[in-house]
N, C-alpha and C. Protein backbone atom coordinates (compact mmCIF):
# COMPACT_ATOMS: atom_id res chain seq x y z
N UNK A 1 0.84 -1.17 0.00
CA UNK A 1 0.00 0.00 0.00
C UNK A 1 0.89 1.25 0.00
N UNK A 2 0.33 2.14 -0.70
CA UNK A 2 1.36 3.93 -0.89
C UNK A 2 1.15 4.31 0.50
N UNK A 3 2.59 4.95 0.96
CA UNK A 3 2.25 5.93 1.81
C UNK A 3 2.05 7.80 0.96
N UNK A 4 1.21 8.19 1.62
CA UNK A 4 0.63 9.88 1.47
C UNK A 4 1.40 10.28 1.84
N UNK A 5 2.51 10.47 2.73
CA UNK A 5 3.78 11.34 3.50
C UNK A 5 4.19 11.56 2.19
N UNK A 6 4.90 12.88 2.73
CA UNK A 6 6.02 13.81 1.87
C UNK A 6 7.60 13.65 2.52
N UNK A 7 8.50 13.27 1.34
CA UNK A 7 9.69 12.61 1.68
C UNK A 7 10.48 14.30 1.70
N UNK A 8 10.88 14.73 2.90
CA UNK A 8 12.09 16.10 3.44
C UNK A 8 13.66 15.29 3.19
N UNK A 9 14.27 15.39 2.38
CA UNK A 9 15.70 15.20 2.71
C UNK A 9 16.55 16.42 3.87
N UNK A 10 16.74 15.76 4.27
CA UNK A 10 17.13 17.26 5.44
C UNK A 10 18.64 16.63 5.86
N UNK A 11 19.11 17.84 6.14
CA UNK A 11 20.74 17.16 7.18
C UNK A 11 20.46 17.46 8.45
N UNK A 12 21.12 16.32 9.15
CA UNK A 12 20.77 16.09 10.48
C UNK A 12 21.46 17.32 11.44
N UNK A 13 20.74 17.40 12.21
CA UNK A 13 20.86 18.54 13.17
C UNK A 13 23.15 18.77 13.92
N UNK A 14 23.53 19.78 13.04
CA UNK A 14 24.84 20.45 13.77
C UNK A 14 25.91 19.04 13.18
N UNK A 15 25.29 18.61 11.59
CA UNK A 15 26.31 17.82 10.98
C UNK A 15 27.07 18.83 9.90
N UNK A 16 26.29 20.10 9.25
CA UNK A 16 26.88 20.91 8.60
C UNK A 16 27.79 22.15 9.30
N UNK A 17 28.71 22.22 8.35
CA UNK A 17 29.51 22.99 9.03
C UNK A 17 28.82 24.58 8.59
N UNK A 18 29.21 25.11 9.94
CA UNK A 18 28.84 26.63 9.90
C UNK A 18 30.32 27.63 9.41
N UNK A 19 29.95 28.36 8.23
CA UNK A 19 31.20 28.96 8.18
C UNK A 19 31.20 30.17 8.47
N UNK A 20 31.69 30.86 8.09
CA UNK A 20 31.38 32.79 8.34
C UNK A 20 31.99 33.69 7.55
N UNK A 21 31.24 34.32 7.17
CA UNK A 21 31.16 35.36 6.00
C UNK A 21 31.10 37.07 6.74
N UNK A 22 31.68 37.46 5.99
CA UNK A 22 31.72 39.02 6.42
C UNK A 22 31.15 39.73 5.40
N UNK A 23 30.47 40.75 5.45
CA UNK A 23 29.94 41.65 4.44
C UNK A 23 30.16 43.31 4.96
N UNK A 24 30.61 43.88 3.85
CA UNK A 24 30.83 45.19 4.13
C UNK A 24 29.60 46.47 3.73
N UNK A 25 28.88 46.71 4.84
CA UNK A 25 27.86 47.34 3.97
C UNK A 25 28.15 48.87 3.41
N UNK A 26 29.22 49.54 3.87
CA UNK A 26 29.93 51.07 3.62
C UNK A 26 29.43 51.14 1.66
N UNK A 27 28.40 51.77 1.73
CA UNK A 27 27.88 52.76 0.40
C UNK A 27 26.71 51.73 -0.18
N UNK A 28 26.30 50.35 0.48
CA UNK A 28 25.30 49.61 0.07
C UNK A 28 23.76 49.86 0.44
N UNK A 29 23.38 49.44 -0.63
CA UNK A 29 21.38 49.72 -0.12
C UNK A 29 21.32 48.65 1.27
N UNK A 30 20.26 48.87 2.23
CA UNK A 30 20.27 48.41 3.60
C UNK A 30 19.84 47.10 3.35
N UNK A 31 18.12 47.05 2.44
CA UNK A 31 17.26 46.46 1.62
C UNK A 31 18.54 44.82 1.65
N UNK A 32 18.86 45.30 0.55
CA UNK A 32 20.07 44.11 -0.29
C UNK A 32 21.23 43.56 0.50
N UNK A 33 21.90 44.30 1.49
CA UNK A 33 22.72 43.82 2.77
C UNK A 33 21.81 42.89 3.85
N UNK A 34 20.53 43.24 3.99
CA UNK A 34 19.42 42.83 5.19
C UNK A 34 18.72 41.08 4.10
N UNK A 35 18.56 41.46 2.87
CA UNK A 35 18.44 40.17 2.61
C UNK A 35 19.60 38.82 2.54
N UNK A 36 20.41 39.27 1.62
CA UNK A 36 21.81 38.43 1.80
C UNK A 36 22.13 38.22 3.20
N UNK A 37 22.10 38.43 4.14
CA UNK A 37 22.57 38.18 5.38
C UNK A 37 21.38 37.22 6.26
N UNK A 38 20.10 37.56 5.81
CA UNK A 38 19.20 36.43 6.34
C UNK A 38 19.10 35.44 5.81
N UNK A 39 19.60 35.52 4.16
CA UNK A 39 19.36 34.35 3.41
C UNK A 39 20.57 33.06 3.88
N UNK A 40 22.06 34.17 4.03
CA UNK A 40 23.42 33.05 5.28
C UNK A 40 22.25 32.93 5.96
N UNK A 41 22.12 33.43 7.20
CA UNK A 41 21.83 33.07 8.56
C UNK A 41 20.87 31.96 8.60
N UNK A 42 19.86 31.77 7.50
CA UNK A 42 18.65 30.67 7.53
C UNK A 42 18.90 29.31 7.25
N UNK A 43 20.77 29.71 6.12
CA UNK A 43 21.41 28.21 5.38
C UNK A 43 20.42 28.23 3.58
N UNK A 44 20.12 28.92 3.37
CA UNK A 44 19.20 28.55 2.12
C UNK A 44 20.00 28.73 0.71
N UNK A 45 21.31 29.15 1.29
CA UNK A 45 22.45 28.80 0.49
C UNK A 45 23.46 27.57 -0.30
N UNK A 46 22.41 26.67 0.52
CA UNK A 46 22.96 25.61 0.80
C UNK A 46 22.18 24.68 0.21
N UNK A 47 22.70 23.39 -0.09
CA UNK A 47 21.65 22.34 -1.33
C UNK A 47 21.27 21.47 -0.18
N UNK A 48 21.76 21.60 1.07
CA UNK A 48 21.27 20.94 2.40
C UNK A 48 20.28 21.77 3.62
N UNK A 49 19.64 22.47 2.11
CA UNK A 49 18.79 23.31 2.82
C UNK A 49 17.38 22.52 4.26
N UNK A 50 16.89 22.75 5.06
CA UNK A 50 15.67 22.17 5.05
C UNK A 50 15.17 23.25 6.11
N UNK A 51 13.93 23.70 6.60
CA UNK A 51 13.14 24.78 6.78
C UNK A 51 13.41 24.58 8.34
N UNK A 52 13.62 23.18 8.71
CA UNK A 52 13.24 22.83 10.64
C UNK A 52 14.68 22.74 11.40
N UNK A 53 15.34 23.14 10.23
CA UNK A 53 16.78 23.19 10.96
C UNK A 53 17.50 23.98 10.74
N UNK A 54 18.35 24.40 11.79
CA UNK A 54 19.58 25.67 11.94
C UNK A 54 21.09 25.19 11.02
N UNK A 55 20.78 25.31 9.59
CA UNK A 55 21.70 25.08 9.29
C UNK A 55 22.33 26.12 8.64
N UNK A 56 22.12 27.36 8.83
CA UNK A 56 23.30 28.59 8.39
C UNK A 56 24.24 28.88 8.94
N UNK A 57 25.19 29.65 8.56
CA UNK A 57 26.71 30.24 8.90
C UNK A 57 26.13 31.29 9.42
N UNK A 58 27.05 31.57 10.24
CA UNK A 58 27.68 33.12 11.10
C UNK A 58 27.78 34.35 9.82
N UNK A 59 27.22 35.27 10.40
CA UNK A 59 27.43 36.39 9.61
C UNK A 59 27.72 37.34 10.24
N UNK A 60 28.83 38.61 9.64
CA UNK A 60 29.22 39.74 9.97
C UNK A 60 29.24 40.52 9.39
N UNK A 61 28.82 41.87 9.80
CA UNK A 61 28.32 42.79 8.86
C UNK A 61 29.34 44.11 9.23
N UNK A 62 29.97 44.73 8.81
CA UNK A 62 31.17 45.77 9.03
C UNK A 62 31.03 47.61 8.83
N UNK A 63 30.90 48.39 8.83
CA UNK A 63 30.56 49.77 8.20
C UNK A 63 29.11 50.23 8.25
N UNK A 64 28.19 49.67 9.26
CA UNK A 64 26.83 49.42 9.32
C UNK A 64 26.71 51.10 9.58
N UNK A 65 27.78 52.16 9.74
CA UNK A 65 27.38 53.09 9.63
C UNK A 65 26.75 53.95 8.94
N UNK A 66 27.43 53.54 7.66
CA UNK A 66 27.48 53.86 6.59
C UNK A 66 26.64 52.84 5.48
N UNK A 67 25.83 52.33 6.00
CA UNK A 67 24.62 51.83 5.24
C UNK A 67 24.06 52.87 4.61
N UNK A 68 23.04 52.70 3.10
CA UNK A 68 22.49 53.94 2.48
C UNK A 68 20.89 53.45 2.48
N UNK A 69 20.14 54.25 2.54
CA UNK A 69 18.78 54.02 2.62
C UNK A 69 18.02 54.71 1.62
N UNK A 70 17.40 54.27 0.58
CA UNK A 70 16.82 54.94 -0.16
C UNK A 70 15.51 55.68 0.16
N UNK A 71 15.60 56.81 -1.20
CA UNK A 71 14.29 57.49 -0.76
C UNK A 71 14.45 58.78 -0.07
N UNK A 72 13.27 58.83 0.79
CA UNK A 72 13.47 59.85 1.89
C UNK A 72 13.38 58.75 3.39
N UNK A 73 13.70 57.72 3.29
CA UNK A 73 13.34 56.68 4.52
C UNK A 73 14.46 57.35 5.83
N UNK A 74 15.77 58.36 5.72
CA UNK A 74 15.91 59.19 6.82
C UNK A 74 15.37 59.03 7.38
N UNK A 75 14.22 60.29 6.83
CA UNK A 75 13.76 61.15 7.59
C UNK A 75 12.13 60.87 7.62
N UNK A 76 11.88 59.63 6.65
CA UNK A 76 10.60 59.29 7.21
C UNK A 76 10.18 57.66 7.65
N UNK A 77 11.27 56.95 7.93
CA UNK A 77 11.19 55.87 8.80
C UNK A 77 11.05 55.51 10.13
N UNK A 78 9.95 55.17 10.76
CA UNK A 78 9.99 55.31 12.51
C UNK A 78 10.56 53.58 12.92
N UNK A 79 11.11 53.64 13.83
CA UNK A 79 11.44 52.70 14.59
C UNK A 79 10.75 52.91 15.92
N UNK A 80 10.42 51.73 16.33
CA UNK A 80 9.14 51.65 16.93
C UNK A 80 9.63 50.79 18.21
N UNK A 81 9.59 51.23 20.03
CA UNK A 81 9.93 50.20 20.86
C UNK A 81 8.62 50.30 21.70
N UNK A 82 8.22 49.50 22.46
CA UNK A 82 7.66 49.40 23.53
C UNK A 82 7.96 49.20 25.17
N UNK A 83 7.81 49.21 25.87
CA UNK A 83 8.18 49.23 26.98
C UNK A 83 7.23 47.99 27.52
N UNK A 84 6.05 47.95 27.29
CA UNK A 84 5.12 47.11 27.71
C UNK A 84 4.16 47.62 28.72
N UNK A 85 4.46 48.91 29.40
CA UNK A 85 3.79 49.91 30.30
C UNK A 85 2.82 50.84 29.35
N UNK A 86 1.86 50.95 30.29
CA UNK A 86 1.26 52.14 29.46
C UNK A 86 1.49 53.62 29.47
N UNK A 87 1.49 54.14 27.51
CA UNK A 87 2.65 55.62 27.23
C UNK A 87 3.71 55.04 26.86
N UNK A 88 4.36 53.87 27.10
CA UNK A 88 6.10 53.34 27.21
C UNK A 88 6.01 53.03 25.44
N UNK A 89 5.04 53.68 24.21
CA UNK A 89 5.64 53.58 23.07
C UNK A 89 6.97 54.27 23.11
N UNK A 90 8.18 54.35 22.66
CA UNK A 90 9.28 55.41 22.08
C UNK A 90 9.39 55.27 20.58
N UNK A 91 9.39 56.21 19.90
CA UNK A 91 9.49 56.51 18.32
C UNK A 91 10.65 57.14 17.85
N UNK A 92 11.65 56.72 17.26
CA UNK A 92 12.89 57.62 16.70
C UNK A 92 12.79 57.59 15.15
N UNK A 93 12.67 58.40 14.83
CA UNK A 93 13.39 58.43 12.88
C UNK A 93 14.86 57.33 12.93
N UNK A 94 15.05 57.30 11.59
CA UNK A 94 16.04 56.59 10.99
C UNK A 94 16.89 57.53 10.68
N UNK A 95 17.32 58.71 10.69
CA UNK A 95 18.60 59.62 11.17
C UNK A 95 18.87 59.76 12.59
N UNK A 96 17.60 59.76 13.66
CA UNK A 96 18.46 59.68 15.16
C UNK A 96 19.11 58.12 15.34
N UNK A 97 18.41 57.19 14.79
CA UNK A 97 19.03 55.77 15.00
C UNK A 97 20.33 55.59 15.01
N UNK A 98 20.17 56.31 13.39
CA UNK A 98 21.97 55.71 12.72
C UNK A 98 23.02 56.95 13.85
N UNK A 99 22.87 57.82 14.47
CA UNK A 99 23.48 58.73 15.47
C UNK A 99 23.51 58.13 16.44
N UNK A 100 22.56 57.55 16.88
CA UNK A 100 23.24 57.23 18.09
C UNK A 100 23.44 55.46 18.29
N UNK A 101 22.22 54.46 17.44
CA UNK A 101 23.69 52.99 17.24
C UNK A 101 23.04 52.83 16.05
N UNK A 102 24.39 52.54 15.20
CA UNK A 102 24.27 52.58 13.36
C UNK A 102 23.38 51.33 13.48
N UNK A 103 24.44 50.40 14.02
CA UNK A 103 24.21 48.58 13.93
C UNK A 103 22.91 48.36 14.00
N UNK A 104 21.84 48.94 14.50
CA UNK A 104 20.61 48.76 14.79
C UNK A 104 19.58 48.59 13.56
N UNK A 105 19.75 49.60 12.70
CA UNK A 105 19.77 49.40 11.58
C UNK A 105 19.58 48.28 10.61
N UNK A 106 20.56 48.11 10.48
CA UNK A 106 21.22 46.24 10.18
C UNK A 106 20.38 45.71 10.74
N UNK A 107 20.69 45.43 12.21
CA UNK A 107 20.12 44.23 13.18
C UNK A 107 18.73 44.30 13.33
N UNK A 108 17.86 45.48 12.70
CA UNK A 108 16.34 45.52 13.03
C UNK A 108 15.78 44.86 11.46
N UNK A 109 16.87 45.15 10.43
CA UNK A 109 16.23 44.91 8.48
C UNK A 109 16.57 43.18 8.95
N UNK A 110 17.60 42.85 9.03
CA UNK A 110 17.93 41.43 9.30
C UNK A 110 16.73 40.41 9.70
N UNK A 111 16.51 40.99 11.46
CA UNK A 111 15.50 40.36 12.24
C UNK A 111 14.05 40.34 11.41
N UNK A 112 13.86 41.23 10.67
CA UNK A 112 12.54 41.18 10.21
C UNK A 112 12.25 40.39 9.04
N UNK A 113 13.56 39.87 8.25
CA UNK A 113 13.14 39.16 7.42
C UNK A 113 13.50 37.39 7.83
N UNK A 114 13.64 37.13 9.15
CA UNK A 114 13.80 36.08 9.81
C UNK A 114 12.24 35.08 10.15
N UNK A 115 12.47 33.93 10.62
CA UNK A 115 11.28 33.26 11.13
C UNK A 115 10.82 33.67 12.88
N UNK A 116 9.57 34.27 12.88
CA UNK A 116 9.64 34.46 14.11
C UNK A 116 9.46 33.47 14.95
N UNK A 117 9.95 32.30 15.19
CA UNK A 117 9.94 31.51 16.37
C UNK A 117 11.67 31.35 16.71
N UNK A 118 11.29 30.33 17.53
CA UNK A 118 12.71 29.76 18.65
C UNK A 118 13.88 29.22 17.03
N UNK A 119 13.63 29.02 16.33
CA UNK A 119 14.71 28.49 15.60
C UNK A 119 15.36 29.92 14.67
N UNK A 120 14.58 30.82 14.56
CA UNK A 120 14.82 31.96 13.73
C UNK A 120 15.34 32.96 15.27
N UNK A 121 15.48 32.78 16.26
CA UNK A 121 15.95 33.41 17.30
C UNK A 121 17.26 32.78 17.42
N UNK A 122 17.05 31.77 17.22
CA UNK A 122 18.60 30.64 16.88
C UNK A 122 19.75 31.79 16.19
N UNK A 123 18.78 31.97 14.75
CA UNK A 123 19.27 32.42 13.50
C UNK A 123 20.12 33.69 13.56
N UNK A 124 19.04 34.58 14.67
CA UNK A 124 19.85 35.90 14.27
C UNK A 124 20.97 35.72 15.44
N UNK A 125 21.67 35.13 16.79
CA UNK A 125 22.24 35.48 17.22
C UNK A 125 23.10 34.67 16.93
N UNK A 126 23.15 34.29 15.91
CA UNK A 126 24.25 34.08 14.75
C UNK A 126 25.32 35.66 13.71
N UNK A 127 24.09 36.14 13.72
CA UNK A 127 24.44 37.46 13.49
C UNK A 127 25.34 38.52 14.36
N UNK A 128 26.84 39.18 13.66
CA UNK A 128 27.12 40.32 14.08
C UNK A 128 27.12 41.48 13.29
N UNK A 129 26.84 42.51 14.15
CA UNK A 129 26.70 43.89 13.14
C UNK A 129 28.09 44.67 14.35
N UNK A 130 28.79 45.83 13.30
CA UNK A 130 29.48 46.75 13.44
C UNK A 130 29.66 47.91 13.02
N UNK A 131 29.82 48.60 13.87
CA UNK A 131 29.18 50.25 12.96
C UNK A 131 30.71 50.45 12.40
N UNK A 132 31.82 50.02 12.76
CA UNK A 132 32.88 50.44 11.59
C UNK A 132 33.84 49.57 10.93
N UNK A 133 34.98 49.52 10.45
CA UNK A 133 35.43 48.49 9.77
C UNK A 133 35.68 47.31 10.32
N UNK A 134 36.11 47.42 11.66
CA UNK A 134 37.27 45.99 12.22
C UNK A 134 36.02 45.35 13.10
N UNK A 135 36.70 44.06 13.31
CA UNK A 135 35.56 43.54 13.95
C UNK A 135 36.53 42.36 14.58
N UNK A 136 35.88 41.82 15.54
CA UNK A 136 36.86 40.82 16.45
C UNK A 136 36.86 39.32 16.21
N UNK A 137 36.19 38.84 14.55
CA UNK A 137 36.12 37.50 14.26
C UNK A 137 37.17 37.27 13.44
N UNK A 138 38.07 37.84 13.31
CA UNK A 138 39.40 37.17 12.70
C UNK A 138 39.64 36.04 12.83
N UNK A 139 39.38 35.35 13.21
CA UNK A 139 40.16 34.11 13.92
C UNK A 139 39.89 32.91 13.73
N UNK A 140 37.89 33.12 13.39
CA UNK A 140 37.26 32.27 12.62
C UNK A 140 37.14 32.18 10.93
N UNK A 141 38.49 32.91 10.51
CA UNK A 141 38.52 33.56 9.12
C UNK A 141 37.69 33.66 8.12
N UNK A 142 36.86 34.67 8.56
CA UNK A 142 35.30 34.88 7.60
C UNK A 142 36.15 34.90 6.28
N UNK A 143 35.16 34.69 5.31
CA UNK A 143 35.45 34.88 3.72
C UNK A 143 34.50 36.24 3.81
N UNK A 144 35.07 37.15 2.49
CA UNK A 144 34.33 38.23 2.19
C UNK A 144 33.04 37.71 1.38
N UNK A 145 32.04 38.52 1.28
CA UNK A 145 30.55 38.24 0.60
C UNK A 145 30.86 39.58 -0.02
N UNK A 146 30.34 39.77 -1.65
CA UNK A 146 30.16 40.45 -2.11
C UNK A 146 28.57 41.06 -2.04
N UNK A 147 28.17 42.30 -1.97
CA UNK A 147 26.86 42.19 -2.11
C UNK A 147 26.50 43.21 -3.38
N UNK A 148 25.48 42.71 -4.36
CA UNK A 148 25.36 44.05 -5.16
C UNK A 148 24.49 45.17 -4.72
């Protein structure tokens, strides 16, 4: 008799190796740095892709100061926190952000194009952002990522 199941080839959980990639975002759209970097972090790079497992590389992101944002998204993008109290909304534009932490930036376009559960929480703290060139993963010798 047929079975109805759907056959997942998947790789087994922390058999792929994680590598790490650096990306320089200094003069890049945010958009195109924020996708390439979720697409590492998820593994969908990979022909051992499968949706229920953490199989992406480490990513680092360098010059997050100097990310470019099209448009007028400056000066008309809100970033949005809560406190969880009531009144405790806070609202900043996307010129006070990048003043006072660039990386946020990065780390807010990133997170949003992630899975929101426990395995996509996995995902992003896989992720580093840096608001200027050097960064302290030497050691794990990222390869450069080009991004267009």
């Amino acid at each position: 008799m047929e079975s109805n199941s759907t056959f997942v080839a998947s790789a087994e959980p922390g058999t792929s190796a994680k590598r790490w990639h650096v990306i320089d975002a200094k003069g890049r759209v945010l958009g195109r740095i924020a996708t390439a970097a979720a697409r590492l972090l998820q593994g969908k790079h990979k022909a051992t892709y499968t949706p229920f497992i953490d199989s992406g590389d480490h990513v680092v992101v360098v010059n997050a100061a100097t990310v470019k944002l099209t448009g007028r998204k400056e000066d008309q993008k809100i970033y949005r926190q809560h406190s969880g109290y009531e009144g405790g909304l806070r609202e900043e534009r996307a010129r006070l952000v990048r003043q006072r932490h660039p990386e946020r930036l990065v780390e807010d376009a990133v997170r949003g194009m992630l899975p929101k559960t426990k395995l996509g929480e996995a995902m992003y703290r896989k992720l580093k952002v840096y608001a200027g060139p050097d960064h302290p993963h030497t050691a794990q010798k990222p390869s450069r990522l080009e991004v267009a």
